[in-house]
Protein backbone atom coordinates (compact mmCIF):
# COMPACT_ATOMS: atom_id res chain seq x y z
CA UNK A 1 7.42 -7.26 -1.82
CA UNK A 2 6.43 -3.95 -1.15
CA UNK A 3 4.32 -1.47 -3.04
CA UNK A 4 3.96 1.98 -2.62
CA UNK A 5 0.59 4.15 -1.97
CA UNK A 6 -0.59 5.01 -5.31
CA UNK A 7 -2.63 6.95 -5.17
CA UNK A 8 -2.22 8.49 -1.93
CA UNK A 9 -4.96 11.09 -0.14
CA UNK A 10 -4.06 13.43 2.65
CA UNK A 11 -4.92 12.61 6.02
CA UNK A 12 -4.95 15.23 8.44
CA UNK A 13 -3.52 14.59 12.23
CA UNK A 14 -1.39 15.78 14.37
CA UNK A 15 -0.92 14.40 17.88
CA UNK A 16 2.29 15.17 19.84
CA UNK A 17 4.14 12.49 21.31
CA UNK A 18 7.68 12.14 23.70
CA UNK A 19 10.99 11.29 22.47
CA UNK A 20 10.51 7.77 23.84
CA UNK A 21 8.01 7.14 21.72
CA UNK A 22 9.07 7.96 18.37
CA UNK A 23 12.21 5.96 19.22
CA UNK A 24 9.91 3.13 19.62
CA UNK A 25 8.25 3.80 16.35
CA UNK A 26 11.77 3.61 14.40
CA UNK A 27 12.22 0.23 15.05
CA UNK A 28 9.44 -0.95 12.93
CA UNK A 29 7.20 -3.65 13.32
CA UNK A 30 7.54 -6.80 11.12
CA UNK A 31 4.19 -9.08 11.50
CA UNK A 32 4.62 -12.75 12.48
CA UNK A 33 1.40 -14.24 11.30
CA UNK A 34 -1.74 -13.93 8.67
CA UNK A 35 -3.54 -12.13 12.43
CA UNK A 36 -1.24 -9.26 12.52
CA UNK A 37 -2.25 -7.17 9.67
CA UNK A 38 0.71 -4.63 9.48
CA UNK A 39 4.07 -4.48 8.56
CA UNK A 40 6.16 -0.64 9.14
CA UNK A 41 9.26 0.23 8.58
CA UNK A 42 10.46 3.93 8.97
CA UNK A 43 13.12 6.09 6.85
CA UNK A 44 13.86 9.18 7.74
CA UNK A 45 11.14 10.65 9.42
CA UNK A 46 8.39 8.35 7.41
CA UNK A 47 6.88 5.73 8.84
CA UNK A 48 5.76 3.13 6.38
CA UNK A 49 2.65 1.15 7.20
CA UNK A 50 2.21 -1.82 4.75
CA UNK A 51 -0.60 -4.74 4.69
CA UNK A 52 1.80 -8.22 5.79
CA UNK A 53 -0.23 -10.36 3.44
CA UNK A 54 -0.27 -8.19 0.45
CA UNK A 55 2.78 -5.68 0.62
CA UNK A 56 0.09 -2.89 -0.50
CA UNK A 57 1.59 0.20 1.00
CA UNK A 58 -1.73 1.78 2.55
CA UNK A 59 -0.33 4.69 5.05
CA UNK A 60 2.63 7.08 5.02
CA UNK A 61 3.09 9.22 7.67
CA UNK A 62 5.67 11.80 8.03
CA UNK A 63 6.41 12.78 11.92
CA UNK A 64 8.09 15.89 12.66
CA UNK A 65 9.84 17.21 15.86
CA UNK A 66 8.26 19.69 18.33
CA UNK A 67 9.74 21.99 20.61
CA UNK A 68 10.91 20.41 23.16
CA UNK A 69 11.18 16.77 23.63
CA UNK A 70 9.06 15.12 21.15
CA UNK A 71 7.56 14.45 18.10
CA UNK A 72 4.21 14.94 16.48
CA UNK A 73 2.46 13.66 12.90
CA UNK A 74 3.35 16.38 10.43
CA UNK A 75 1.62 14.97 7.39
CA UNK A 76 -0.27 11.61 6.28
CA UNK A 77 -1.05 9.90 3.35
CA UNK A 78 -3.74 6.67 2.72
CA UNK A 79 -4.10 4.35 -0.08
CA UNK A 80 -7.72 5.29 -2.20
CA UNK A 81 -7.20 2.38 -5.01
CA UNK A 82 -10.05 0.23 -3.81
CA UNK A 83 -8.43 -3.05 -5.09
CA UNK A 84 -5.88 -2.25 -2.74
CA UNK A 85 -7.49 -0.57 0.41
CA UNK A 86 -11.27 -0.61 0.64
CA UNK A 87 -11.45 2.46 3.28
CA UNK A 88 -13.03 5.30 2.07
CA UNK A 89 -13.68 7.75 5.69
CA UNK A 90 -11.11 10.03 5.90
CA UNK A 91 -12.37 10.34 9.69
CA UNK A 92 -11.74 5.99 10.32
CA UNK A 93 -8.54 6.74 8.57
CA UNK A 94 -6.93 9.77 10.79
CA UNK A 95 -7.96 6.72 14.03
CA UNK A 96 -6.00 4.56 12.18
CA UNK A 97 -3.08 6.32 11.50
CA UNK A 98 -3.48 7.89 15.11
CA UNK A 99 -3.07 4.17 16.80
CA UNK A 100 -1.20 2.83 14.24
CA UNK A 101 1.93 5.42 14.85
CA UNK A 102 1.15 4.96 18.33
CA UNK A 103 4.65 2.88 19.61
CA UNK A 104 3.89 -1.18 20.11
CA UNK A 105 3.79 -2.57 23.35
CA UNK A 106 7.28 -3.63 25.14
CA UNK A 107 6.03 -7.17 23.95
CA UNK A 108 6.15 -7.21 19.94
CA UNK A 109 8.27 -7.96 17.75
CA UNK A 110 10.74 -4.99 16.08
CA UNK A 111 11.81 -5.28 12.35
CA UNK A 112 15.64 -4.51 11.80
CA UNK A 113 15.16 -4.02 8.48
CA UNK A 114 12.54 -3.12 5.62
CA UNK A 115 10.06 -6.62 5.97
CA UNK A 116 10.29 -7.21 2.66
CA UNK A 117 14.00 -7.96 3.01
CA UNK A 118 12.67 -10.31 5.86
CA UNK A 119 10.73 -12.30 3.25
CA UNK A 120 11.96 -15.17 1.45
């Protein structure tokens, strides 16, 4: 199951990225194992970033287009109830979302759907 960021603390980023990329990032990434720490899922232009073993929504990030061909981070938000995320630096966090909306290798696994629909 899923839960939402409650209650949720701007991050501020913005770095541009091509088309290709945020095509990438709409497919979603639904964890395999205990070692992969992240489940997202995007709607809209929100990308979703979960913990897989608790559901605990932690980042939403809301990616805008640019002129041109691309795509940059318009707007973040991180998790700040400590029984649910423990990070506390702003600065850690804007690396975080950073990589985290960076698109997965060729090699992962996509979601096709929300991951907790996934779950049984």
């Amino acid at each position: 199951m899923a839960h939402p960021v409650v209650p949720p603390r701007p991050v501020h980023e913005s770095v541009p990225g091509p088309e290709e990329d945020w095509e990438l990032i709409q497919r979603g990434y639904a964890s395999r194992d205990m070692d992969e720490k992240w489940d997202v899922f995007v709607e809209g232009e929100v990308a979703f970033m979960h913990r897989s073993w608790t559901g605990y929504g932690i980042f939403a990030v809301t990616f805008a287009p640019i002129d041109g061909d691309g795509w940059r981070i318009a707007s973040a938000v991180v998790e700040r109830d400590a029984e649910r995320y423990g990070g506390t630096d702003d600065a850690y966090d804007c690396v975080t979302v950073s990589h985290r909306s960076s698109p997965p290798s060729p090699r992962v696994h996509h979601a096709t759907r929300h991951p907790s629909a996934a779950r049984t």
